[in-house]
PDB file of N, CA and C in Angstrom:
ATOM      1  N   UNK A   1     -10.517  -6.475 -41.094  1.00  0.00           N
ATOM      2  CA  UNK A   1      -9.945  -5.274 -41.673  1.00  0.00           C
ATOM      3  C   UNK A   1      -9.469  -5.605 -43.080  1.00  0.00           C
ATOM      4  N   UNK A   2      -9.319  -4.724 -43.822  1.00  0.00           N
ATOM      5  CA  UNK A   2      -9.093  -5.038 -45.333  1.00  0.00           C
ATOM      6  C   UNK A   2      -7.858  -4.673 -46.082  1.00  0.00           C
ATOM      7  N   UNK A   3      -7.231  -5.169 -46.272  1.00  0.00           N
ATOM      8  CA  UNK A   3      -5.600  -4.884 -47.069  1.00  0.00           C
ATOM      9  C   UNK A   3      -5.602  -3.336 -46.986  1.00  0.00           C
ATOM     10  N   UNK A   4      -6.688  -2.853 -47.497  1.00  0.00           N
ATOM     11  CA  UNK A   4      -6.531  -1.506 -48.134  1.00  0.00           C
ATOM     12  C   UNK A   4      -6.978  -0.252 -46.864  1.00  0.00           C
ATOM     13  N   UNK A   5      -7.330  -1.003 -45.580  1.00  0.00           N
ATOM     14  CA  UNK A   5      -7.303  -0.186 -44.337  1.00  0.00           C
ATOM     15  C   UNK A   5      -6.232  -0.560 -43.720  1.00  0.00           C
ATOM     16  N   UNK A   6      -5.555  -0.915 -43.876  1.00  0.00           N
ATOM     17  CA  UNK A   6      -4.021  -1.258 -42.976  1.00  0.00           C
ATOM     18  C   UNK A   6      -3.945   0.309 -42.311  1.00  0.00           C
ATOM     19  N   UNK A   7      -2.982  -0.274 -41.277  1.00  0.00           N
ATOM     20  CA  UNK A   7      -2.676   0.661 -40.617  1.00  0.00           C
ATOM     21  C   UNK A   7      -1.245   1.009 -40.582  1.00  0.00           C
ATOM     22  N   UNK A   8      -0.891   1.698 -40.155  1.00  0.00           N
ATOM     23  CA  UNK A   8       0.989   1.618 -40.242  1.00  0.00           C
ATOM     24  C   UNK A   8       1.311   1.637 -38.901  1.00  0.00           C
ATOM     25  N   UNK A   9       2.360   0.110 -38.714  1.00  0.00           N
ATOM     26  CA  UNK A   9       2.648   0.181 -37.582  1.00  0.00           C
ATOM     27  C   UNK A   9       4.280   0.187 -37.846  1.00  0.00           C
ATOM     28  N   UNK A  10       4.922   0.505 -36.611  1.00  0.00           N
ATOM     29  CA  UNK A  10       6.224   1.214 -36.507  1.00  0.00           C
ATOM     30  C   UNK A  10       6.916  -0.152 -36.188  1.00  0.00           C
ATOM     31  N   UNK A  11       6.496  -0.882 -35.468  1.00  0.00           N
ATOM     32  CA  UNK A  11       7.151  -1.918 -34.482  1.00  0.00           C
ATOM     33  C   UNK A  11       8.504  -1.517 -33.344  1.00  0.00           C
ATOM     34  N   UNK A  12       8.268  -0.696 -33.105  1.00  0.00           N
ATOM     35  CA  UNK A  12       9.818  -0.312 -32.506  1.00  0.00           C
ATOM     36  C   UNK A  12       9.762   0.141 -31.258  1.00  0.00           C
ATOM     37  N   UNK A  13       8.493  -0.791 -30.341  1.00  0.00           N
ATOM     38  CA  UNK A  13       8.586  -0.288 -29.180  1.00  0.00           C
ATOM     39  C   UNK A  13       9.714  -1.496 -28.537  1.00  0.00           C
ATOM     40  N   UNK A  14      10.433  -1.280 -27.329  1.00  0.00           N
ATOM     41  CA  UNK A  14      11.118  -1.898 -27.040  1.00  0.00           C
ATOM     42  C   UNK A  14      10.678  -3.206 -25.883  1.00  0.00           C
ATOM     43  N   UNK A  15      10.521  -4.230 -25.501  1.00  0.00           N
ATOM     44  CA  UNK A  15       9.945  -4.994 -24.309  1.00  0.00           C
ATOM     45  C   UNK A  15      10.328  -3.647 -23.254  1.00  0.00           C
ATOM     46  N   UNK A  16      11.313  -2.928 -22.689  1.00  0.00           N
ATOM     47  CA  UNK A  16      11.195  -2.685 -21.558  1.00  0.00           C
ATOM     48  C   UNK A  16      10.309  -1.293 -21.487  1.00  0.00           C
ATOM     49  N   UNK A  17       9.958  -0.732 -22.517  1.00  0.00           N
ATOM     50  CA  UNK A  17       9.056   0.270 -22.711  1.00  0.00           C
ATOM     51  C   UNK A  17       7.285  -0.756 -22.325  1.00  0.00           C
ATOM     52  N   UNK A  18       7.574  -1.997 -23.049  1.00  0.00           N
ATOM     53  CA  UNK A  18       5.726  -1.883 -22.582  1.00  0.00           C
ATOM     54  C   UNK A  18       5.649  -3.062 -21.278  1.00  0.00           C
ATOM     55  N   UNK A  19       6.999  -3.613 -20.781  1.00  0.00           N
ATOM     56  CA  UNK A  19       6.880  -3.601 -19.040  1.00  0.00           C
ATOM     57  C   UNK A  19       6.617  -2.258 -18.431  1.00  0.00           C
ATOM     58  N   UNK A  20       7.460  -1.307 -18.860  1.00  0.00           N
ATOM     59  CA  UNK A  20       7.275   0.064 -18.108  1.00  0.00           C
ATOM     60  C   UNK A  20       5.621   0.224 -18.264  1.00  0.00           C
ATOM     61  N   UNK A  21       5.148   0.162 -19.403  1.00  0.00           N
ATOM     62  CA  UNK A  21       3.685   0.262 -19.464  1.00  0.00           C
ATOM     63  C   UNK A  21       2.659  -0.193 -18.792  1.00  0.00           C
ATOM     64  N   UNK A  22       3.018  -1.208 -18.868  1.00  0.00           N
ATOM     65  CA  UNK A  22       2.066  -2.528 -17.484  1.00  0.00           C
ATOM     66  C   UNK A  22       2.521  -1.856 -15.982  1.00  0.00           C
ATOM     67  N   UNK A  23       3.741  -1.597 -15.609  1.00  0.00           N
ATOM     68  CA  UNK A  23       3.576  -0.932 -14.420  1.00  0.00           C
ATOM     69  C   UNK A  23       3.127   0.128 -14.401  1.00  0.00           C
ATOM     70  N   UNK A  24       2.960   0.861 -15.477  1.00  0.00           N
ATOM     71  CA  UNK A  24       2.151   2.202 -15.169  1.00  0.00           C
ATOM     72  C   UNK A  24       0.378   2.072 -15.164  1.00  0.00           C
ATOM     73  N   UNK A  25       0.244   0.920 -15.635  1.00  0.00           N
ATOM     74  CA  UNK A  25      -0.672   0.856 -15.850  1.00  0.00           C
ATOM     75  C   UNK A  25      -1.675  -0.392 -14.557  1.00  0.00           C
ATOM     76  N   UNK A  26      -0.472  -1.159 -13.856  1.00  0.00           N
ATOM     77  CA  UNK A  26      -0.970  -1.670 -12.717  1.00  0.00           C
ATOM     78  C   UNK A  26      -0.919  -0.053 -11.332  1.00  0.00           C
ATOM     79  N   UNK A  27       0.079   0.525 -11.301  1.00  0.00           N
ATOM     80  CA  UNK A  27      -0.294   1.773 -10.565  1.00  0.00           C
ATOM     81  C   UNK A  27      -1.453   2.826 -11.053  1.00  0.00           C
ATOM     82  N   UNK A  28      -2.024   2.593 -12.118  1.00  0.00           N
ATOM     83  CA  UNK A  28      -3.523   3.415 -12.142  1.00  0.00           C
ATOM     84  C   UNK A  28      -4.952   3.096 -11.540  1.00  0.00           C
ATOM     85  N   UNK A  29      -4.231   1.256 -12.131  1.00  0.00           N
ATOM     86  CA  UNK A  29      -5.451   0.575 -11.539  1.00  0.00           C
ATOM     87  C   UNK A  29      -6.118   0.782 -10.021  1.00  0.00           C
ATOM     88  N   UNK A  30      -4.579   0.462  -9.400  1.00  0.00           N
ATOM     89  CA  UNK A  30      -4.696   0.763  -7.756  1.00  0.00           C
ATOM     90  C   UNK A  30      -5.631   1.861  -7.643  1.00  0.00           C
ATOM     91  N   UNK A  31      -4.989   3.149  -8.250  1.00  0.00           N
ATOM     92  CA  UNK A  31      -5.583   4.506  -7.784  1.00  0.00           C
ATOM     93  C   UNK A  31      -6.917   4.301  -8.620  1.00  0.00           C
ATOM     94  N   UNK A  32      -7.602   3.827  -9.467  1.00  0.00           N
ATOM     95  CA  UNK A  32      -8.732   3.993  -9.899  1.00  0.00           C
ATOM     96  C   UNK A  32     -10.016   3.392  -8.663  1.00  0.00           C
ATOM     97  N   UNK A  33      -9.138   2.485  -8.041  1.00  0.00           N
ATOM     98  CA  UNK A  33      -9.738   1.285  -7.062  1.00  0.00           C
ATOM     99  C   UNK A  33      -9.918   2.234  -5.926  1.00  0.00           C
ATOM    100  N   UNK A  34      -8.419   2.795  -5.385  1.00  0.00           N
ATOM    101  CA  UNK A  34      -9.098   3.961  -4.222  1.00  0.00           C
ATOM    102  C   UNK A  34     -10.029   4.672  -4.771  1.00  0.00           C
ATOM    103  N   UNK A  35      -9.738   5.566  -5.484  1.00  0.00           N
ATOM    104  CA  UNK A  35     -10.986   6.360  -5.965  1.00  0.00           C
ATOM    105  C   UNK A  35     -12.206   5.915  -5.864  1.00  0.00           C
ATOM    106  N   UNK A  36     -12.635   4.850  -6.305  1.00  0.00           N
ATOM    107  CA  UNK A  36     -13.867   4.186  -6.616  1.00  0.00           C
ATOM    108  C   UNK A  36     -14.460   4.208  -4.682  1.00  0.00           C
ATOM    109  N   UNK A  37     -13.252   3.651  -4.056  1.00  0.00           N
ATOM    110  CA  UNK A  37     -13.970   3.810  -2.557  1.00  0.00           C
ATOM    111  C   UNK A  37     -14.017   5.038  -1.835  1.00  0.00           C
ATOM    112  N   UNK A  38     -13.380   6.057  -2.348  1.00  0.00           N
ATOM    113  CA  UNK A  38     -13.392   7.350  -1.625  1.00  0.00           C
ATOM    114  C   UNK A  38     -15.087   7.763  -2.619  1.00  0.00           C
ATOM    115  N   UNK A  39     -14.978   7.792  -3.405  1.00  0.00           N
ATOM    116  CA  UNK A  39     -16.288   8.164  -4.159  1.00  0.00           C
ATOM    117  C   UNK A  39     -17.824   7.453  -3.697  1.00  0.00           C
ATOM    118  N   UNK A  40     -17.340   5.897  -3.463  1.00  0.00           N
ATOM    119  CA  UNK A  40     -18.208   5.275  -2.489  1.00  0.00           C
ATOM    120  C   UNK A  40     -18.825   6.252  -0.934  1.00  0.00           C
ATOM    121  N   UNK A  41     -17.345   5.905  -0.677  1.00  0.00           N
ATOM    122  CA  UNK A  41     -17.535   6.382   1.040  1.00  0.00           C
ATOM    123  C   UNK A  41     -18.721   7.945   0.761  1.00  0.00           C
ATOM    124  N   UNK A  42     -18.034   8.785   0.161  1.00  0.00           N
ATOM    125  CA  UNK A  42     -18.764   9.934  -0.385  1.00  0.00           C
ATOM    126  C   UNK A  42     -20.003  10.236  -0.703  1.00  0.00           C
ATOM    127  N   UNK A  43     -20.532   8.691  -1.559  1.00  0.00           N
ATOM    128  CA  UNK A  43     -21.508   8.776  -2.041  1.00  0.00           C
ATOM    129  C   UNK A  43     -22.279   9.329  -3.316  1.00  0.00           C
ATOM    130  N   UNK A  44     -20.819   9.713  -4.124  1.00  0.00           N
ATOM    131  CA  UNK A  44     -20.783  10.467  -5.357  1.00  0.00           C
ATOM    132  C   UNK A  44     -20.995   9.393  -6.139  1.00  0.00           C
ATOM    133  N   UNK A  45     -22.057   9.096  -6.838  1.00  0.00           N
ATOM    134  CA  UNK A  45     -22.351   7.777  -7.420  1.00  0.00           C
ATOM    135  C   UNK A  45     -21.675   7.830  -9.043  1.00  0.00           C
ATOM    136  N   UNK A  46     -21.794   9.185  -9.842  1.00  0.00           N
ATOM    137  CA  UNK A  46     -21.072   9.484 -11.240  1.00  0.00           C
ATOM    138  C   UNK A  46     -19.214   9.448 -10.690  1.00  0.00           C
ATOM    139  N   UNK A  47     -19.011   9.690  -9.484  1.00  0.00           N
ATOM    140  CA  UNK A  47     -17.439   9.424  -9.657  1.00  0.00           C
ATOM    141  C   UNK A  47     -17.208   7.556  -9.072  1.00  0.00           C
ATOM    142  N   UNK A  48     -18.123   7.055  -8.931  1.00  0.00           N
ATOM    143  CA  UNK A  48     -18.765   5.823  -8.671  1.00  0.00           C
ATOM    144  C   UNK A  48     -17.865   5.149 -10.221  1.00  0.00           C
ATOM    145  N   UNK A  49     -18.828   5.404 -11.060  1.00  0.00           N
ATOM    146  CA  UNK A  49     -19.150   5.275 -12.023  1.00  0.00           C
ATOM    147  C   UNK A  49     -18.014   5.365 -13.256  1.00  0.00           C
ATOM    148  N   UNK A  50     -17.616   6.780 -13.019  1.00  0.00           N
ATOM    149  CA  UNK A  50     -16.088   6.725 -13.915  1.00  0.00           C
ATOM    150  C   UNK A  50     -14.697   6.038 -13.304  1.00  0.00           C
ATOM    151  N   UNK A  51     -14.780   5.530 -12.196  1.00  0.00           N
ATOM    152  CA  UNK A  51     -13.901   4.911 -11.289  1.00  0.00           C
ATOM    153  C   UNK A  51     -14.093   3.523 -11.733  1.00  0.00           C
ATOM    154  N   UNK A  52     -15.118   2.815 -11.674  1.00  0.00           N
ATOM    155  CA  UNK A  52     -15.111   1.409 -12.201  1.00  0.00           C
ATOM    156  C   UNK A  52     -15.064   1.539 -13.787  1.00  0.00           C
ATOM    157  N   UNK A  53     -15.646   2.333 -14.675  1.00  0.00           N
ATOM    158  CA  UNK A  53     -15.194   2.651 -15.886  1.00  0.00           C
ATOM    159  C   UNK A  53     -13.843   2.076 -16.411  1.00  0.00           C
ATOM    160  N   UNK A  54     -13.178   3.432 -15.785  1.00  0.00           N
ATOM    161  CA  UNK A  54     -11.421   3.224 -15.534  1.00  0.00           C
ATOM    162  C   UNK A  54     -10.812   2.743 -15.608  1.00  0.00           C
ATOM    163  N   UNK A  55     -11.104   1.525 -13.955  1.00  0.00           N
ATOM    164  CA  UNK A  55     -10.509   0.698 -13.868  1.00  0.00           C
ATOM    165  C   UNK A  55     -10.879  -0.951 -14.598  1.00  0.00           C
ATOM    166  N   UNK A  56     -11.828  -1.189 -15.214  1.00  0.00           N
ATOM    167  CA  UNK A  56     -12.516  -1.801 -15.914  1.00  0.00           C
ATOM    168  C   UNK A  56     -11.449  -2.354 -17.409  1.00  0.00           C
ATOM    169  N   UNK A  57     -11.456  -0.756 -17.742  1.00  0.00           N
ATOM    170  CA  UNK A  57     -10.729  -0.194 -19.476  1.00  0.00           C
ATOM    171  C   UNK A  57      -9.557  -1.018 -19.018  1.00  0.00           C
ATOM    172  N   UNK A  58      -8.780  -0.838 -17.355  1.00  0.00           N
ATOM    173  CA  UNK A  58      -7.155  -0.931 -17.366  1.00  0.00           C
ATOM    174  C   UNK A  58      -7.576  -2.374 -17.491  1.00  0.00           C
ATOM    175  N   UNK A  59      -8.165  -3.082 -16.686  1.00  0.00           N
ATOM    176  CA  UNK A  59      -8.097  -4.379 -16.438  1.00  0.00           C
ATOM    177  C   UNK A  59      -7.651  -4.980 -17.913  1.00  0.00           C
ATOM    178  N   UNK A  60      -8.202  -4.494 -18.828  1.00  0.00           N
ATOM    179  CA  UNK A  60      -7.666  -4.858 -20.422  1.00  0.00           C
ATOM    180  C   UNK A  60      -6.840  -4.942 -20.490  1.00  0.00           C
ATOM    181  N   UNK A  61      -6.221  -3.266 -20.446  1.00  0.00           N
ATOM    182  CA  UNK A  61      -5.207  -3.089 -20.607  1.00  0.00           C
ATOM    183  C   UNK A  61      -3.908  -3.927 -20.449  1.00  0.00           C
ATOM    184  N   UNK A  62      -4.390  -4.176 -19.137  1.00  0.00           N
ATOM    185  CA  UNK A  62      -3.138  -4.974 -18.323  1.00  0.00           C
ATOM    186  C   UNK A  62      -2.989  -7.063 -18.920  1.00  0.00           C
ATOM    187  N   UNK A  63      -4.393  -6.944 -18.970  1.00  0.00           N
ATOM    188  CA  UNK A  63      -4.525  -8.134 -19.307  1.00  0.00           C
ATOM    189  C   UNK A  63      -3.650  -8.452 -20.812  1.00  0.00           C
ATOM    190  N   UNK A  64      -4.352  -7.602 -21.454  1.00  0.00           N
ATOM    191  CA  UNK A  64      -3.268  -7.320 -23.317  1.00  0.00           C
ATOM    192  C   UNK A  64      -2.099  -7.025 -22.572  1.00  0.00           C
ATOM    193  N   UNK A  65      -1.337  -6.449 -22.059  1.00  0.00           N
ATOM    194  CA  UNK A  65       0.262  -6.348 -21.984  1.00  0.00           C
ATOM    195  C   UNK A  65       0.852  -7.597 -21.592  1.00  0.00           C
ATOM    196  N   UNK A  66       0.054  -8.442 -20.740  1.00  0.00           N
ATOM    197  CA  UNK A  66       0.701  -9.245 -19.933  1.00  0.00           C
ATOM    198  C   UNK A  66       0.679 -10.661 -20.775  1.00  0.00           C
ATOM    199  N   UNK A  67      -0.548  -9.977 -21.942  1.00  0.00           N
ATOM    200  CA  UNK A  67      -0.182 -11.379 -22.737  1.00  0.00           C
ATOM    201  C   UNK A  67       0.472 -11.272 -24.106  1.00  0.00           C
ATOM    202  N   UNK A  68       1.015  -9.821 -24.356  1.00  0.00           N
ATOM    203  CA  UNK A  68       2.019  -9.907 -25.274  1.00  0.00           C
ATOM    204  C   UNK A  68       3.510 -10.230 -24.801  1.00  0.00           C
ATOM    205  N   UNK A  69       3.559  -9.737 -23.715  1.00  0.00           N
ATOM    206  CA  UNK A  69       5.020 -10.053 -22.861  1.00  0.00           C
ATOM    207  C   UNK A  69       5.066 -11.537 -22.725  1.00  0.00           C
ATOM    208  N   UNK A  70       4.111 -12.431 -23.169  1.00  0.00           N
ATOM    209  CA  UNK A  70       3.904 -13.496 -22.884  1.00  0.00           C
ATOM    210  C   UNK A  70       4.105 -14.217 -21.619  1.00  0.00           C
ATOM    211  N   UNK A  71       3.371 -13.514 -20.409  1.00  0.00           N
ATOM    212  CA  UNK A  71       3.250 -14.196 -19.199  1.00  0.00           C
ATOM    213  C   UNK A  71       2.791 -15.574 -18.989  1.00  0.00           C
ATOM    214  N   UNK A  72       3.013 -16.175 -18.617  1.00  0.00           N
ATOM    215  CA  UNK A  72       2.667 -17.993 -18.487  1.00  0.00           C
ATOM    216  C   UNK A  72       0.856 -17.250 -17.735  1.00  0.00           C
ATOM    217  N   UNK A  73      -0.035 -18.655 -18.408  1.00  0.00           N
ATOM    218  CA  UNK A  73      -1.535 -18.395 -18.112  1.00  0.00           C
ATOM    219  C   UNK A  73      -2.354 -17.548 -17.933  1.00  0.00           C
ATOM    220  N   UNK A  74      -1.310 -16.317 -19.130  1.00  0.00           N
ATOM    221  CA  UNK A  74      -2.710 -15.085 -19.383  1.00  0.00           C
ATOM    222  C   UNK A  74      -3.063 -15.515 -21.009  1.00  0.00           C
ATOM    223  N   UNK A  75      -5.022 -15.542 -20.349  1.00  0.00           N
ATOM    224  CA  UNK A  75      -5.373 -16.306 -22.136  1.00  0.00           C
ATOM    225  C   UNK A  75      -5.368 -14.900 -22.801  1.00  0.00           C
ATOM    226  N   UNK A  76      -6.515 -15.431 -24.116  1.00  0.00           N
ATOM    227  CA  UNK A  76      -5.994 -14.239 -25.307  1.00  0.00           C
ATOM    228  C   UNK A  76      -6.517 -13.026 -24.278  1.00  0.00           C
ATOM    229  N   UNK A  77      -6.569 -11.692 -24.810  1.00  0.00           N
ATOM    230  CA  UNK A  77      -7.079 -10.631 -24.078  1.00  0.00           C
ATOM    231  C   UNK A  77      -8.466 -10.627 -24.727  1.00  0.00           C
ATOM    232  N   UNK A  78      -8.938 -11.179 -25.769  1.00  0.00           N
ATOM    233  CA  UNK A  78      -9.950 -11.116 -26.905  1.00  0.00           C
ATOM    234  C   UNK A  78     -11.432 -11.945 -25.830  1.00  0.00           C
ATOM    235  N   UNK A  79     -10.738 -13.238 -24.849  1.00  0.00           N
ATOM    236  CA  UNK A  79     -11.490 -13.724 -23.991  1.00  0.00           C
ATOM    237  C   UNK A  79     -12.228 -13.417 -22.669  1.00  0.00           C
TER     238      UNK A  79
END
């Protein structure tokens, strides 16, 4: 990125705002995971599909929170 695309960041989220985040975001996962087997069981292969999507995106997600909170042996999220 280039000096002159910076972005503006605020910095002012608080640690217990992006713990709150990671738990909201480990309770989606769950439900993306049922979903994925009710859609299975079903046989709906496109809700198949946006279900591992989903839960795929969170797995990031969670992975980046847990390694800015700096959890012991989560590598970069970049890996």
């Amino acid at each position: 990125m280039k000096s002159s695309d910076a972005v503006a960041r605020s910095y002012d989220r608080s640690w217990s705002e992006i713990e709150a985040m990671l738990e909201n975001a480990v309770d989606r996962l769950s439900e993306w995971k049922t979903w994925f087997a009710q859609c299975q069981k079903d046989g709906d292969r496109d809700g198949m599909k946006e279900a591992a999507r989903n839960y795929k995106a969170l797995e990031g997600v969670i992975k980046t929170l847990r390694w800015t909170l700096g959890e012991k042996g989560v590598p970069s999220p970049l890996d």
